[in-house]
C-alpha atoms as a PDB file:
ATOM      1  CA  UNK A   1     -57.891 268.609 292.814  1.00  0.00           C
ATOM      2  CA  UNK A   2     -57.835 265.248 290.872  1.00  0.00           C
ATOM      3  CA  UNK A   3     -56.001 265.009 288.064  1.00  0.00           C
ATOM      4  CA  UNK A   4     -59.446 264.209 286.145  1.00  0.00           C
ATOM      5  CA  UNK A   5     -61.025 267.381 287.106  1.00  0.00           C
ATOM      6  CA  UNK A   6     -58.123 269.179 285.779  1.00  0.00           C
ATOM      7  CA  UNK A   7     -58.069 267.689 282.556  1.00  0.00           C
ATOM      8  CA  UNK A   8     -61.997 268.446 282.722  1.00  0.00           C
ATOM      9  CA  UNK A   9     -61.228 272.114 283.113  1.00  0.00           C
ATOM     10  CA  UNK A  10     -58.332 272.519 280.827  1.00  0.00           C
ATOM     11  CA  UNK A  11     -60.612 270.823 277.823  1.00  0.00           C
ATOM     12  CA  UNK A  12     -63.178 273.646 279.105  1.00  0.00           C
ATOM     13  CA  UNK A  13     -60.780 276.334 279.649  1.00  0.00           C
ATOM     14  CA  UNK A  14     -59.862 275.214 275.792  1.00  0.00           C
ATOM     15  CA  UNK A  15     -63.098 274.899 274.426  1.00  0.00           C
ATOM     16  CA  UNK A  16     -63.868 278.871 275.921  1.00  0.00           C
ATOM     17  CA  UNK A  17     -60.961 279.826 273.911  1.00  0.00           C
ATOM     18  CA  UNK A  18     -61.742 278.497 270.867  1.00  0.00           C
ATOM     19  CA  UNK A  19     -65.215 280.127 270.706  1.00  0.00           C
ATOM     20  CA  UNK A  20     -63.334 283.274 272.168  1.00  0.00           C
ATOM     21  CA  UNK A  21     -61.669 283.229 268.896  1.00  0.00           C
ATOM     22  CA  UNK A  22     -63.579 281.938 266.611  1.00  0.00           C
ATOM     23  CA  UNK A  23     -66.336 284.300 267.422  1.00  0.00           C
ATOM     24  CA  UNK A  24     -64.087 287.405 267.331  1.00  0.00           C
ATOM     25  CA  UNK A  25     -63.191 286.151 263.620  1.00  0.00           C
ATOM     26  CA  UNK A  26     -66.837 285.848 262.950  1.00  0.00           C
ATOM     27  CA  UNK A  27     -67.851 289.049 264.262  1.00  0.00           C
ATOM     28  CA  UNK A  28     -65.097 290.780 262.390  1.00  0.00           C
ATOM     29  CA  UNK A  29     -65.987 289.103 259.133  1.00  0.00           C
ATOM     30  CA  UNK A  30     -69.654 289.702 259.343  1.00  0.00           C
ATOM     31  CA  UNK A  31     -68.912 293.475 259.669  1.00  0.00           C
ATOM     32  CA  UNK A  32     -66.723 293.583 257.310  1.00  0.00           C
ATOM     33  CA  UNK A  33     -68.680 292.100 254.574  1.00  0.00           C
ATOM     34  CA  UNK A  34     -71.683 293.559 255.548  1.00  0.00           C
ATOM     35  CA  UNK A  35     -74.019 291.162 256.715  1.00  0.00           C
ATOM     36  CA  UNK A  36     -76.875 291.324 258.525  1.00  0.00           C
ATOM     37  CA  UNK A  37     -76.430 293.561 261.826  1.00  0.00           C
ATOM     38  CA  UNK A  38     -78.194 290.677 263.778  1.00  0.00           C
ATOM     39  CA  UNK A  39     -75.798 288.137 262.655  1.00  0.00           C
ATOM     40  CA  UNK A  40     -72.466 290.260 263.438  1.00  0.00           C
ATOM     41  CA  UNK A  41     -74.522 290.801 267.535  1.00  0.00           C
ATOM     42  CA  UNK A  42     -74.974 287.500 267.479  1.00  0.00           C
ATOM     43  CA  UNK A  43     -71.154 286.677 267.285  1.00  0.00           C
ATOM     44  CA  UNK A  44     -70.425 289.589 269.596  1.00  0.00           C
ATOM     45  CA  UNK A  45     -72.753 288.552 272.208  1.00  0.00           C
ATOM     46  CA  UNK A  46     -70.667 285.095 271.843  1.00  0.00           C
ATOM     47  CA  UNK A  47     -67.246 286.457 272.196  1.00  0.00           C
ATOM     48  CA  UNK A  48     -68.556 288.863 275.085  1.00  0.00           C
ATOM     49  CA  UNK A  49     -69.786 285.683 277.056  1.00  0.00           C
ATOM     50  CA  UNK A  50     -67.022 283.585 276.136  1.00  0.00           C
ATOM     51  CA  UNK A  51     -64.600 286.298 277.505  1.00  0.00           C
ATOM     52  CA  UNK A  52     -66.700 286.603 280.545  1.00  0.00           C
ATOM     53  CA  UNK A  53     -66.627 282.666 281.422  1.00  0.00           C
ATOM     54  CA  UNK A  54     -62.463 282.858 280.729  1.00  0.00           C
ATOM     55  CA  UNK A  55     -62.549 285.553 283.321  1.00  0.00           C
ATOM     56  CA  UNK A  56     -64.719 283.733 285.606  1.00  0.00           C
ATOM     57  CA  UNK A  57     -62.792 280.525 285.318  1.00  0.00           C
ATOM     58  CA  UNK A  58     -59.835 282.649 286.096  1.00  0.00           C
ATOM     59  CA  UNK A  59     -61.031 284.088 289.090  1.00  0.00           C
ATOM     60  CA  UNK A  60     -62.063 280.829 290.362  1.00  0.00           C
ATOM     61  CA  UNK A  61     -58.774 278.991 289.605  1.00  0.00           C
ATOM     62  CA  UNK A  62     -56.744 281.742 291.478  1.00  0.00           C
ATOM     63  CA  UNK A  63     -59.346 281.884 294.510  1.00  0.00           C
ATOM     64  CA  UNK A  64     -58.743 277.648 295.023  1.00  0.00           C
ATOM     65  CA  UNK A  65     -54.904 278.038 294.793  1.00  0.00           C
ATOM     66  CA  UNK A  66     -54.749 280.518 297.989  1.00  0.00           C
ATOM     67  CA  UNK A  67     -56.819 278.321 299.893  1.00  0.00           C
END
């Protein structure tokens, strides 16, 4: 890999974190006061696909270092 593409995928691998994170917060916050049910899946739904790419990306980054 190029240098580029791996500053491409840790500003990815970043931004996945930060709506990891953020989304957790929201969901948590939404419960907590609450708010509409929708709202608080909405933000789950977001954290579950955010952890899901993280995983993916992961997976992918240990299958192209045995290679």
């Amino acid at each position: 890999m190029t240098n580029e593409s791996n500053t491409s995928q840790s500003h990815g691998r970043a931004l996945l974190w930060s709506i990891l994170v953020i989304s957790a917060v929201a969901n948590a916050t939404t419960s907590a006061l609450g708010l509409s049910v929708y709202i608080s899946i909405g933000f789950g739904l977001l954290t579950l696909i955010s952890g899901i790419a993280l995983v993916g990306h992961h997976r992918r980054e240990r299958a192209g270092s045995r290679n």
